[in-house]
Each structure stands twice: as C-alpha cells, then as structure tokens.
C-alpha atoms as a PDB file:
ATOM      1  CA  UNK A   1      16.528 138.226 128.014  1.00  0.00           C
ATOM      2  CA  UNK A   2      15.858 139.971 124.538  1.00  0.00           C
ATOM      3  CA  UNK A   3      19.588 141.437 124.784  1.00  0.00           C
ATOM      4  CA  UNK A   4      21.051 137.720 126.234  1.00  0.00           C
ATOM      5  CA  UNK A   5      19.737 136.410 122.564  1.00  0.00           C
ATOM      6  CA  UNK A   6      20.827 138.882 120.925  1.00  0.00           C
ATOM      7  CA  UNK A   7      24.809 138.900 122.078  1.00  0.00           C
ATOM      8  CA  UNK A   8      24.688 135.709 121.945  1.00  0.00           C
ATOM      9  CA  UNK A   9      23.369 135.557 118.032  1.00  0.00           C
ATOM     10  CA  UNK A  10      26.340 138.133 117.531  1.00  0.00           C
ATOM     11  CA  UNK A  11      28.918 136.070 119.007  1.00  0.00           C
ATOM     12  CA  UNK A  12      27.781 133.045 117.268  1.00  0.00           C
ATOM     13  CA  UNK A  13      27.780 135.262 113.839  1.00  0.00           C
ATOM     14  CA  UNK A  14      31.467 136.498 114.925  1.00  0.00           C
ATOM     15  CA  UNK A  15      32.814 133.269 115.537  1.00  0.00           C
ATOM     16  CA  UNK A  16      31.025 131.709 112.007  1.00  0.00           C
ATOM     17  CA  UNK A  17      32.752 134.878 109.996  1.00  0.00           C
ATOM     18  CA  UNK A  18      35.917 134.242 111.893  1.00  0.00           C
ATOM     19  CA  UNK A  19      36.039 130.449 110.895  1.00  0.00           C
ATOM     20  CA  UNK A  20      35.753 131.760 107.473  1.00  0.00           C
ATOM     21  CA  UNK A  21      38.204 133.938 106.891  1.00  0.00           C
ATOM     22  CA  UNK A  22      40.692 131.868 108.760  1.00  0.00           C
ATOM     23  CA  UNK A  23      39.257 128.857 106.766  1.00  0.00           C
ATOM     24  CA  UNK A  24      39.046 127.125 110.344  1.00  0.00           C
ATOM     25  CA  UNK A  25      36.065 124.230 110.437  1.00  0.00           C
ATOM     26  CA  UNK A  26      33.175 125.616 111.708  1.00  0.00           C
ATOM     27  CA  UNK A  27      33.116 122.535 113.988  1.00  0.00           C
ATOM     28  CA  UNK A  28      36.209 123.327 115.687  1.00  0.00           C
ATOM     29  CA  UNK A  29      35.368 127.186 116.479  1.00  0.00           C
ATOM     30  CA  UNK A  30      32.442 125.820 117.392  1.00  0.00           C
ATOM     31  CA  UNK A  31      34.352 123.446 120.166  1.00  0.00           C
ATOM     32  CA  UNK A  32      36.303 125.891 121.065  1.00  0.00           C
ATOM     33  CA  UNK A  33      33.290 128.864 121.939  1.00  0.00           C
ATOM     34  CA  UNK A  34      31.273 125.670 123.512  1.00  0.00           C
ATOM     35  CA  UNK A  35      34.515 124.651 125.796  1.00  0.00           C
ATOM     36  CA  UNK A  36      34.818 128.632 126.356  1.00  0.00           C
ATOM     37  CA  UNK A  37      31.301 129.127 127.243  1.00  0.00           C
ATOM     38  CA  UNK A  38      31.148 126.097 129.252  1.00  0.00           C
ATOM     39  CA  UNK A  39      34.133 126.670 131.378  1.00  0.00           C
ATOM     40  CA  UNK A  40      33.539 130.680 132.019  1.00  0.00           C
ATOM     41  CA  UNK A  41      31.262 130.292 135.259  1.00  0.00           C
ATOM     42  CA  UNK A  42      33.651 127.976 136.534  1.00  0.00           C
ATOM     43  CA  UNK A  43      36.479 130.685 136.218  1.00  0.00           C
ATOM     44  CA  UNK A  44      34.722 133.781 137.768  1.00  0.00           C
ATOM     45  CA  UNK A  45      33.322 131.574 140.666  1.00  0.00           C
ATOM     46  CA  UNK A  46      36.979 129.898 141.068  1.00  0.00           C
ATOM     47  CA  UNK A  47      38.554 133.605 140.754  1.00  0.00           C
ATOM     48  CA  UNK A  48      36.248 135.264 143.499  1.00  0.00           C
ATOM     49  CA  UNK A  49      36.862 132.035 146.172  1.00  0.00           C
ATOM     50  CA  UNK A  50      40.690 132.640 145.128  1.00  0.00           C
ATOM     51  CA  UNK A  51      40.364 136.541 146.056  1.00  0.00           C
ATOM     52  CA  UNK A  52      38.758 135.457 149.383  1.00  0.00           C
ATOM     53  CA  UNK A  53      41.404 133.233 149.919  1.00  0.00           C
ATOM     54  CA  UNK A  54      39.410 129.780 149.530  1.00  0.00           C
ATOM     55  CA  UNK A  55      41.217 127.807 147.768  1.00  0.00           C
ATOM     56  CA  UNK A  56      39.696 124.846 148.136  1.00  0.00           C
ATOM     57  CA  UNK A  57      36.451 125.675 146.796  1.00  0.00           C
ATOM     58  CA  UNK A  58      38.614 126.670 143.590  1.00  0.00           C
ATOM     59  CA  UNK A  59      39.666 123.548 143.178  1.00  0.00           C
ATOM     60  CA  UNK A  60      36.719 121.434 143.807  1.00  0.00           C
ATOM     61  CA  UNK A  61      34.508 124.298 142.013  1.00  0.00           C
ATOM     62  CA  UNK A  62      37.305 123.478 138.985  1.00  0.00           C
ATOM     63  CA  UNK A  63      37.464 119.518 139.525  1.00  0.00           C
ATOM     64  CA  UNK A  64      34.228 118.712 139.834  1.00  0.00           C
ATOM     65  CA  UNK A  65      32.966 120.539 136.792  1.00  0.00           C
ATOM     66  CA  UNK A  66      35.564 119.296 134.640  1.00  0.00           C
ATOM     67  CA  UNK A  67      34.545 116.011 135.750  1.00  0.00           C
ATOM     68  CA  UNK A  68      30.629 116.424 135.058  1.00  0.00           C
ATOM     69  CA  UNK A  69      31.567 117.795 131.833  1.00  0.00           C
ATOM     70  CA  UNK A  70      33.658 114.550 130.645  1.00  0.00           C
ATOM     71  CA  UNK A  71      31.053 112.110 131.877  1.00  0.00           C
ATOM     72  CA  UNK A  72      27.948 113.810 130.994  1.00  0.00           C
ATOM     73  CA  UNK A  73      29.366 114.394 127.272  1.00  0.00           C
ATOM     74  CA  UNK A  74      30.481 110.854 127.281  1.00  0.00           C
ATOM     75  CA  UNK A  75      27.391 109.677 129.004  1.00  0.00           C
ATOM     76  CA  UNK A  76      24.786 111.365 126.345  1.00  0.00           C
ATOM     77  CA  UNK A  77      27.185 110.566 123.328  1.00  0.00           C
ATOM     78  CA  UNK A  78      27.104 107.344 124.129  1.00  0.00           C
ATOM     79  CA  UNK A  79      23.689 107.091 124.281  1.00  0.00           C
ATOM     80  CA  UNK A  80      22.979 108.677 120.954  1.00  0.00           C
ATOM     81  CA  UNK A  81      25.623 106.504 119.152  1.00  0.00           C
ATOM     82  CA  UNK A  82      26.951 103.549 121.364  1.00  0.00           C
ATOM     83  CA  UNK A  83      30.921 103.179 121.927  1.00  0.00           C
ATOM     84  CA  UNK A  84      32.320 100.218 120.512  1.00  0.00           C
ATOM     85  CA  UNK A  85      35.755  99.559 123.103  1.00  0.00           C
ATOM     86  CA  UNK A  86      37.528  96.132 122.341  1.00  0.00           C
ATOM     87  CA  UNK A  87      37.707  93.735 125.366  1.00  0.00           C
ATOM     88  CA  UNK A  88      41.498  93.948 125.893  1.00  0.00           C
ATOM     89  CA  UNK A  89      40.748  97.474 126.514  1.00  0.00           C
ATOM     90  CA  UNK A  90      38.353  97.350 129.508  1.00  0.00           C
ATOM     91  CA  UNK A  91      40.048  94.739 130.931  1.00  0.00           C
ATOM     92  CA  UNK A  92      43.641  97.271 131.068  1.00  0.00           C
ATOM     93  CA  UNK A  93      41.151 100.252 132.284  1.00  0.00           C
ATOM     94  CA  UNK A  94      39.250  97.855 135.106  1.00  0.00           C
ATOM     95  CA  UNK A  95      43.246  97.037 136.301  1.00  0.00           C
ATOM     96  CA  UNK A  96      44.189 100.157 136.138  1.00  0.00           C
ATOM     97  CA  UNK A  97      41.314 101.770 137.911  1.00  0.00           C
ATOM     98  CA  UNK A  98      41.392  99.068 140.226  1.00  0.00           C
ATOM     99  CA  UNK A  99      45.322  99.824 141.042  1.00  0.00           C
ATOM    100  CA  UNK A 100      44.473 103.537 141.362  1.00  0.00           C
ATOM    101  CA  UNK A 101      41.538 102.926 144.164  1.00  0.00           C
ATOM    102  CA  UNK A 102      43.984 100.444 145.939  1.00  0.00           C
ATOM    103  CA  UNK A 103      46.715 103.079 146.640  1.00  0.00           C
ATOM    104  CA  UNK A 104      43.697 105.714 147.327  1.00  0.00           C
ATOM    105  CA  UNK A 105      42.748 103.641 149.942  1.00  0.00           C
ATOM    106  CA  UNK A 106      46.092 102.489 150.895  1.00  0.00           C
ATOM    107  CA  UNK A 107      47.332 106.185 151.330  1.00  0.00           C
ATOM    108  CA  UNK A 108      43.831 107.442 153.455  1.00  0.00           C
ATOM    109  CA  UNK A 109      44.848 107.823 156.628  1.00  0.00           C
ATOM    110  CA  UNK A 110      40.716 106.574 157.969  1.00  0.00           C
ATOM    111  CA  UNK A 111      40.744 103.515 156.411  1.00  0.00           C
ATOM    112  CA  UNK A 112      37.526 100.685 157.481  1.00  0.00           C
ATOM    113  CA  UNK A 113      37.834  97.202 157.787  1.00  0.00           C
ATOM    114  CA  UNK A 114      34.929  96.976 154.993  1.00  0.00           C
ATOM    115  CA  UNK A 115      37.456  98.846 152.176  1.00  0.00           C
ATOM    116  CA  UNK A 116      38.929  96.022 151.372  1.00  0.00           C
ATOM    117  CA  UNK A 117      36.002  93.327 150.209  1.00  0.00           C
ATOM    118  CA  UNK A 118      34.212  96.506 148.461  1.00  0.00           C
ATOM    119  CA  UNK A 119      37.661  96.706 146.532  1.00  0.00           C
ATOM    120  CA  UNK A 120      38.049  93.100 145.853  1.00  0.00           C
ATOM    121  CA  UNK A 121      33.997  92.859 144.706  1.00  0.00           C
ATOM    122  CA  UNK A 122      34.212  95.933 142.894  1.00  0.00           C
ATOM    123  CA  UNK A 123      36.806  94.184 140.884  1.00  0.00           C
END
C-alpha cells in the first residue's frame, strides 16, 4: 500500500511539473490523468476477454463503464450544483429518446404486447 501512495504521489507530481512547463491548466492534465486512470481497468480487462476471444464481454465491459462514468459524474455534479436546462430542451431530448426506444423496440425481434403502453406512459 505504502508503495501504491507513493507512485501515485509521483505521478501526480509528474503530471503537475508537466502542466508547467507546457503551461497546460492544471485542470486539464488533471482531466486527462483522471479519464486515464479511470478508463485503464476497463482496457486490460477488455484486452484479456479480446485475447480469449470474448468479444462480447469487451464490449459490454467497455459500454457499460463508459456509461456509469457519464451518469454517475452527471448524477453527483448535479447534485453538488443543480443543472439549469431550458424547457425547449427536455422537451427535444424526451422526443428524441422517445423515437430512439420506439425503433429499439420496433427492431427486437421478442417484442410483448405490454411494450407498447410502457412506451406511450413513459412518454
């Protein structure tokens, strides 16, 4: 654990000289080592179900955590400092989700007889 801290106080101390001498924002090498740090389990797990030929878990493994990423940044942001979106707004993003889960459900091949009110109420 002792030598986890103390790469990781290095790196941080690399990338903070780096942003120096490059006069780069700290803020954006800081993005940039937090995206980089965030992403790097995701790319040795998707890498070793790619070398035994499991692609799909690659892709979901890849997906999925790009997806938890966006919405739990958005999600805690937005509870530290509220989002102000104008009406007009969220009424274009409810049609547009709303067209995207109507062709998702008109392309499934397994489609219920229930889809279609839970699509219309969820609307």
């Amino acid at each position: 654990m002792k030598l986890l801290m103390l790469a990781a106080d290095r790196f941080v101390s690399g990338a903070s000289s780096i942003a120096v001498r490059l006069q780069i924002s700290p803020l954006v090498i800081g993005a940039v080592v937090l995206g980089f740090g965030t992403s790097a389990p995701e790319l040795v797990v998707s890498t070793v179900a790619a070398g035994q030929g499991q692609m799909d878990l690659g892709l979901g493994n890849i997906v999925g955590s790009n997806i938890a990423n966006l919405t739990l940044v958005l999600g805690i942001g937005a509870l530290i400092r509220p989002i102000d979106i104008p009406e007009g707004t969220k009424r274009r993003a409810g049609v547009c989700v709303a067209a995207m889960l109507g062709f998702a459900l008109l392309v499934q091949v397994q489609g219920s007889w229930w889809h279609g009110p839970v699509l219309v109420v969820g609307v």
